[in-house]
Protein backbone atom coordinates (compact mmCIF):
# COMPACT_ATOMS: atom_id res chain seq x y z
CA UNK A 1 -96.36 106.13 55.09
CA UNK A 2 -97.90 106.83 51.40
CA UNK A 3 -100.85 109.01 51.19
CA UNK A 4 -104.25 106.69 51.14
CA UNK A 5 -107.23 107.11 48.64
CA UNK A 6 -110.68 107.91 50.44
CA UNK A 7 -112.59 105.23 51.27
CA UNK A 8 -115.51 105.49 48.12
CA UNK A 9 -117.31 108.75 47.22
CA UNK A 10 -117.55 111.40 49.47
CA UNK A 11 -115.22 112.89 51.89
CA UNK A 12 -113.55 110.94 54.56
CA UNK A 13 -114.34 111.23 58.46
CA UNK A 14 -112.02 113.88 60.28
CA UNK A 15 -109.85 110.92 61.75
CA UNK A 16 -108.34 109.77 58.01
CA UNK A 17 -109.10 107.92 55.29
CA UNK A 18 -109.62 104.58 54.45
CA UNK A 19 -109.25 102.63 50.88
CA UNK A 20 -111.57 99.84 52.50
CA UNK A 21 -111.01 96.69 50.56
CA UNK A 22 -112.28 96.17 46.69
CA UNK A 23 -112.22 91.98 45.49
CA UNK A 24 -108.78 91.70 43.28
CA UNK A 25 -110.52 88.34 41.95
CA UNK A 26 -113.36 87.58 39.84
CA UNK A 27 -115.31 85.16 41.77
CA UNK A 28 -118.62 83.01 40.74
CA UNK A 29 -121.25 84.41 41.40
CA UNK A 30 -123.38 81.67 43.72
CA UNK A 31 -127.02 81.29 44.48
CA UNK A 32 -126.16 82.86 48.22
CA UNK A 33 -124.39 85.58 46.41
CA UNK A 34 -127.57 86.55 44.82
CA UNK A 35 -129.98 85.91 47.94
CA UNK A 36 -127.87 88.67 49.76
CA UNK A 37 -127.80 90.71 47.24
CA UNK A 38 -131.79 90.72 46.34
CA UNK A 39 -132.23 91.06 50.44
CA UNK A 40 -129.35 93.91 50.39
CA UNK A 41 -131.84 95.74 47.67
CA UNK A 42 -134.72 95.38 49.67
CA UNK A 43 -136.73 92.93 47.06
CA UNK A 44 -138.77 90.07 48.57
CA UNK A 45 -137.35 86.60 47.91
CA UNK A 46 -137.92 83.07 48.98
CA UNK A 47 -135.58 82.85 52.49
CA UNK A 48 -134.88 79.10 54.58
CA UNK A 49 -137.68 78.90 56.92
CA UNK A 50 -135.78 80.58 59.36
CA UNK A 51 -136.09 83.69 57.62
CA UNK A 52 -132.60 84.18 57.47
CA UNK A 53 -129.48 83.97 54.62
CA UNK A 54 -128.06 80.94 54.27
CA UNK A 55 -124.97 80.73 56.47
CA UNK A 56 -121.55 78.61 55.71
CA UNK A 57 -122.79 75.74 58.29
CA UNK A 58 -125.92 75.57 56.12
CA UNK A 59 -123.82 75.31 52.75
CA UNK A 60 -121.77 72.45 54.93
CA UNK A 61 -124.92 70.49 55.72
CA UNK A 62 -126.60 70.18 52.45
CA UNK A 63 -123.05 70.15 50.01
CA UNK A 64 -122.76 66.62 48.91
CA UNK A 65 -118.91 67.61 48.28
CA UNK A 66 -118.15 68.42 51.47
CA UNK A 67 -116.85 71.95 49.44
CA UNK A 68 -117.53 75.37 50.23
CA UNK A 69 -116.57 78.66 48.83
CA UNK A 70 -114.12 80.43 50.86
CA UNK A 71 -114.94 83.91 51.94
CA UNK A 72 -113.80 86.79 49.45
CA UNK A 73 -110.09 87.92 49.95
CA UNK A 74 -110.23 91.69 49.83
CA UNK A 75 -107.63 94.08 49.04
CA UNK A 76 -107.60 97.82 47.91
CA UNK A 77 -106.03 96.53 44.66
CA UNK A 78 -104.61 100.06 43.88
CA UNK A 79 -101.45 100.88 46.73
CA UNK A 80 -98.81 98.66 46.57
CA UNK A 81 -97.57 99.62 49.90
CA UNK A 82 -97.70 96.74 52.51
CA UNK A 83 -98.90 98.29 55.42
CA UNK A 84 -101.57 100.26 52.97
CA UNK A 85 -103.23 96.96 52.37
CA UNK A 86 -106.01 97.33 55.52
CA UNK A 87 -106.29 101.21 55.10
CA UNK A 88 -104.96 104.40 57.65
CA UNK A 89 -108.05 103.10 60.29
CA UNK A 90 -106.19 99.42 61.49
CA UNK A 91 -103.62 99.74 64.48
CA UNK A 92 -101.69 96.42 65.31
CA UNK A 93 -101.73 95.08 68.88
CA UNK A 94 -105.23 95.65 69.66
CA UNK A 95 -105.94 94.23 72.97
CA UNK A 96 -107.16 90.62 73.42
CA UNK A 97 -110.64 90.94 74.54
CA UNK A 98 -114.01 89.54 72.96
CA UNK A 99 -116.19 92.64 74.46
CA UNK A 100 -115.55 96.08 73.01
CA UNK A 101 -118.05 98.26 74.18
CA UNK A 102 -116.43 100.53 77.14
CA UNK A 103 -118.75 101.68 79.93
CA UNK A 104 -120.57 104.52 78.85
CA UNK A 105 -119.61 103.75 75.23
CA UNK A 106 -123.16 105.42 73.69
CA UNK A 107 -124.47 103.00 70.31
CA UNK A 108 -126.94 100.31 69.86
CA UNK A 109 -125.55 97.23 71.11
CA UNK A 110 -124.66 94.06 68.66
CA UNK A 111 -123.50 90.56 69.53
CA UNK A 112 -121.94 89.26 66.30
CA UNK A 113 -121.08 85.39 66.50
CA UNK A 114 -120.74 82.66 64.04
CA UNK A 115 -118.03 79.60 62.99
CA UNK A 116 -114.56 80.27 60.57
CA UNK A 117 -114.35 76.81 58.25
CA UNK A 118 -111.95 75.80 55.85
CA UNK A 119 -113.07 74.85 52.11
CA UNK A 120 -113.94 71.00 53.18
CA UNK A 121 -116.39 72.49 55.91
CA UNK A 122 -114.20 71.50 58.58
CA UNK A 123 -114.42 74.02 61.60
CA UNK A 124 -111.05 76.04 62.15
CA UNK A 125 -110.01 76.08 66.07
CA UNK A 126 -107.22 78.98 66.81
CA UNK A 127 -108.28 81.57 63.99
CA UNK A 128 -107.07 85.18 64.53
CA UNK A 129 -109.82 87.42 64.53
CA UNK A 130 -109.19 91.02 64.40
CA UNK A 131 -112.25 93.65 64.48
CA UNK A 132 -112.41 97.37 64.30
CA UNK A 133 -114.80 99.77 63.53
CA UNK A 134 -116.25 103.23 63.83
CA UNK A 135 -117.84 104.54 66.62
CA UNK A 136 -121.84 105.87 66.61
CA UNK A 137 -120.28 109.03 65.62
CA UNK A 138 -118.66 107.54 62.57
CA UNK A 139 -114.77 108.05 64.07
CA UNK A 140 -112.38 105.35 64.59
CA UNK A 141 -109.74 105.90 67.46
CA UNK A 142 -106.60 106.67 66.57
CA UNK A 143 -104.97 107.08 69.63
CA UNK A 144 -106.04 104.51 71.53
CA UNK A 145 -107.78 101.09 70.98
CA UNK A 146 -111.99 101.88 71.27
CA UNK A 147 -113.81 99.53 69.81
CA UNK A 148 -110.78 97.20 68.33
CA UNK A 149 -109.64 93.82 69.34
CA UNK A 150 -108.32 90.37 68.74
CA UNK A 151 -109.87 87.10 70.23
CA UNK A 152 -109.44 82.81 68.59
CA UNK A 153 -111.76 80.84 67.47
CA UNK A 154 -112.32 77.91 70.06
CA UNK A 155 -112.44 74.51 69.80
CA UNK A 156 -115.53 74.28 67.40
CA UNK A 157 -114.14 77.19 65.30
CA UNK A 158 -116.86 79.82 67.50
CA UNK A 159 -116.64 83.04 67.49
CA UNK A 160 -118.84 85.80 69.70
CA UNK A 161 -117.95 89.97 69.76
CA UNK A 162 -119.76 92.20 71.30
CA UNK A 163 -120.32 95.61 70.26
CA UNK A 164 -122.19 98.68 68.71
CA UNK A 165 -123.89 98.79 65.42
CA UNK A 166 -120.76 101.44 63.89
CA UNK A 167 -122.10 105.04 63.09
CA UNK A 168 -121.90 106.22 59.56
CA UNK A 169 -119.76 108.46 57.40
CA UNK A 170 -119.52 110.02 54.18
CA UNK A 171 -119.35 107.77 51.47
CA UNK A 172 -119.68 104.48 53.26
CA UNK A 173 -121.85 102.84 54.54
CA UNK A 174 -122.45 100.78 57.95
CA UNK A 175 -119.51 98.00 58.20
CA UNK A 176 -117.09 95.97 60.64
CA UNK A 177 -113.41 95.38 59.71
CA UNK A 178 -111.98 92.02 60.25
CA UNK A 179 -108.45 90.29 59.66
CA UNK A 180 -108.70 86.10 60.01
CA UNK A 181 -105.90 83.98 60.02
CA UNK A 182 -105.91 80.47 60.24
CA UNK A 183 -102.08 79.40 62.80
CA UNK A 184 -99.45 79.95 60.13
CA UNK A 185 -101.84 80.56 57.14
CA UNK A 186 -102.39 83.70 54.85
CA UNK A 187 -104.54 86.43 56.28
CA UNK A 188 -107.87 87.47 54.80
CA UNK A 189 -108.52 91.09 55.17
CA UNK A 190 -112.57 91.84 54.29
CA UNK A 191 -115.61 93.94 55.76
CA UNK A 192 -118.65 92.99 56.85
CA UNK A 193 -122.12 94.92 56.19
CA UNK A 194 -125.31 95.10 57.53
CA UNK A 195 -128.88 94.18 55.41
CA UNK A 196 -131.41 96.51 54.79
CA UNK A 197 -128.72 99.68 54.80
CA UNK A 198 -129.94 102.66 52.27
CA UNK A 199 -125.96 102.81 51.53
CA UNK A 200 -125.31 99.48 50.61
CA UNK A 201 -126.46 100.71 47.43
CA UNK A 202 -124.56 103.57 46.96
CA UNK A 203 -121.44 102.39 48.29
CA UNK A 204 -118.59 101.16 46.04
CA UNK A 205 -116.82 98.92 48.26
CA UNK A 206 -119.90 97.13 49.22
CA UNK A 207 -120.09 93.63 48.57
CA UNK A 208 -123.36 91.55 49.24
CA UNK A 209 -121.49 88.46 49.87
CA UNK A 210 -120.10 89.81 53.31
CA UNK A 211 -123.57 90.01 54.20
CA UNK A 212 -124.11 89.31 58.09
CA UNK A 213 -127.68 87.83 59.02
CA UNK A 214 -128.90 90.49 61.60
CA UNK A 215 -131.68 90.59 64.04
CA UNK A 216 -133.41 92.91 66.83
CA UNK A 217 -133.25 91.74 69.83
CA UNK A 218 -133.94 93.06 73.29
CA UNK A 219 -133.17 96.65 72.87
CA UNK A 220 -130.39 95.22 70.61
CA UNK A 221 -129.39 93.73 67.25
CA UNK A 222 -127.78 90.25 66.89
CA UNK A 223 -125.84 89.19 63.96
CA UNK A 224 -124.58 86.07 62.29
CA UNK A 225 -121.49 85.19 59.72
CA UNK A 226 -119.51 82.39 58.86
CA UNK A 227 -116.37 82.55 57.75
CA UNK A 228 -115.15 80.11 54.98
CA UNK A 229 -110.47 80.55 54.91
CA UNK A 230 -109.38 79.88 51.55
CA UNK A 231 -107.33 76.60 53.64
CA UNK A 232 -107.74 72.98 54.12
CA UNK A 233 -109.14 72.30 57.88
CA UNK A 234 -107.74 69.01 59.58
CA UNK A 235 -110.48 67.41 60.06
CA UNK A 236 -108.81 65.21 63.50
CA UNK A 237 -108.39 61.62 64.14
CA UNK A 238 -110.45 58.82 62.24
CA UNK A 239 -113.56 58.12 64.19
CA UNK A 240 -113.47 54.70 65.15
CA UNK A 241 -114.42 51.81 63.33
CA UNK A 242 -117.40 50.49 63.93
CA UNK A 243 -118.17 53.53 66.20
CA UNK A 244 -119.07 53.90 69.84
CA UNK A 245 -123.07 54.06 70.20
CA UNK A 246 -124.24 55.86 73.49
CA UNK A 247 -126.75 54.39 75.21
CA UNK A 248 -130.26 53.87 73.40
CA UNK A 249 -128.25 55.78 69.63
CA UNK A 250 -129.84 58.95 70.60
CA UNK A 251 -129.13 62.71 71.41
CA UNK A 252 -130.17 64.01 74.46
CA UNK A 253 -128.43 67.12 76.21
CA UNK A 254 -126.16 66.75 79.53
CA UNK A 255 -124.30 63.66 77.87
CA UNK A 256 -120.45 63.26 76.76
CA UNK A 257 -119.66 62.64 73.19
CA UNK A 258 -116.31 61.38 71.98
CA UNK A 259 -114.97 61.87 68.56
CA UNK A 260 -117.05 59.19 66.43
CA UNK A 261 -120.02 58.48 68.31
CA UNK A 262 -123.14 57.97 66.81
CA UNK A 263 -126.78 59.26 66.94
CA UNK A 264 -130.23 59.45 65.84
CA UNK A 265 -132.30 62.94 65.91
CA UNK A 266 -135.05 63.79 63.87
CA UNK A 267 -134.53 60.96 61.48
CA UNK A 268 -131.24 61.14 60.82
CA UNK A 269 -127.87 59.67 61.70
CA UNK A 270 -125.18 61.85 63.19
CA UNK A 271 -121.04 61.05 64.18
CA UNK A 272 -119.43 63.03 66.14
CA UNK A 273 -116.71 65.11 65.09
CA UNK A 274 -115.46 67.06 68.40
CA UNK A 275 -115.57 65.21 72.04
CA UNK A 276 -118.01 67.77 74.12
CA UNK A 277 -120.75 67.92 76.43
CA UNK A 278 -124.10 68.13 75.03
CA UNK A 279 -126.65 71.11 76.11
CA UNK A 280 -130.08 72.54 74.70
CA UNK A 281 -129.38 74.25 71.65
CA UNK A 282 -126.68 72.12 69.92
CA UNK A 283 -128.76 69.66 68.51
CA UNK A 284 -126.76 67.64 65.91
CA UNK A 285 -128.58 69.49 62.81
CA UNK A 286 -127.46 72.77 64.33
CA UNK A 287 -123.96 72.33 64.59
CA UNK A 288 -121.94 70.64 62.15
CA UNK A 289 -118.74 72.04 64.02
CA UNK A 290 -119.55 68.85 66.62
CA UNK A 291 -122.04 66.52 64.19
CA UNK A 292 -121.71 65.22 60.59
CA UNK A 293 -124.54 63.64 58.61
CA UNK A 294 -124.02 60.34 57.98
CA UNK A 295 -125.50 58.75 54.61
């Protein structure tokens, strides 16, 4: 294997180094670009009432296109060495498992969940996700598999990890590695970083578009991120014609939906894109993986 370059300034953690990933493409720089980036900085700017960055499912509810940007593919531009690509730190054949933290494992604990969507906002079911990271010391395991593994995205394109804000090292700052592949599609190697980090604005590699939302929550931190594949979703069968209306046309939880059914809630109309059981919390404006807006 090739020597690697460090991963930005500084001197790599005793384990190796790692090139990290810088964007090989210029990309347009978008209004949600510039939100993360002000928030990244620390400068107060207008947020969605939920306080939060916009996320890809928001993008999908309010484009008019049906057209969203796919997430940045990152590369370290500068080895041309295959397996050089994701840096000295990723192992192959992590272990399938959604939970990383080991018992004992010290580090704050974070839940990191969100949806993977191809360009015409159509949710992505059986996406590889592959995640490693540092430990709270700042080391990544080399010998064994701590704190890296695989899972899919299910049906609705979901994804949930659990596992510990990663401890920081010389020259970088705070970050999760992920691979996501769409079945038998290219693979986008990226990073992503958490807000408010005094490094984020002295690191090279950083990029404020891989941005996760993250909050504290019970002793814990929670964070959010949508994927967008630079790939076409199949967006399933035509919904039938006219479509099936469940009883009274309105959402309520505990019912069964099947692919074009339609509803009211708050004022607007909804078809159903996935067949599922309804529960608390999946209201059709908060999940466009299972609802679209109709005109």
């Amino acid at each position: 294997m090739t020597s690697a370059t460090p991963d930005g300034p500084g001197t790599a953690p005793a384990t190796g180094s790692d090139p990290g990933h810088a964007p090989t493409a210029v990309r347009r720089v978008s209004r949600k670009t510039l939100l993360r980036a002000a928030v990244a900085a620390g400068a107060a700017v207008p947020l969605p009432a939920t306080g939060s960055i916009a996320l890809a499912r928001d993008a999908a509810r309010a484009s008019t296109d049906r057209t969203l940007p796919p997430t940045p593919y990152c590369d370290d531009g500068d080895d041309p060495t295959p397996d050089q690509t994701e840096g000295p730190y990723f192992k192959p054949k992590s272990p399938l498992r959604t939970d990383l933290v080991t018992p004992g494992a010290p580090g704050t604990r974070l839940t990191v969940s969100g949806y993977v969507f191809g360009r015409n906002c159509v949710p992505l079911a059986g996406v590889l996700l592959d995640f490693w990271q540092a430990d709270d010391a700042g080391a990544y395991d080399m010998a064994g598999y701590r704190f890296r593994g695989h899972q899919f995205t299910d049906a609705t394109g979901a994804f949930t990890l659990r596992t510990i804000v990663p401890g920081l090292y010389p020259g970088r700052t705070r970050h999760l590695h992920v691979k996501a592949q769409a079945p038998g599609k290219p693979v986008l190697t990226t990073q992503l970083y958490f807000p408010g980090e005094p490094r984020n604005t002295t690191d090279a590699l950083f990029d404020p578009a891989l941005l996760m939302n993250v909050r504290d929550t019970g002793g814990g931190k929670e964070g959010t991120f949508d994927f967008v594949l630079d790939v076409d979703g199949d967006p399933g069968p035509d919904p039938t014609d006219p479509p099936t209306d469940p009883p009274g046309g309105t959402w309520a939880p505990g019912r069964s939906y099947a692919v074009g059914d339609r509803v009211a809630y708050g004022g607007g109309a909804y078809r159903c894109l996935q067949a599922h059981t309804s529960m608390a919390g999946w209201e059709p404006p908060d999940v466009p993986a299972l609802w679209r807006r109709e005109p």
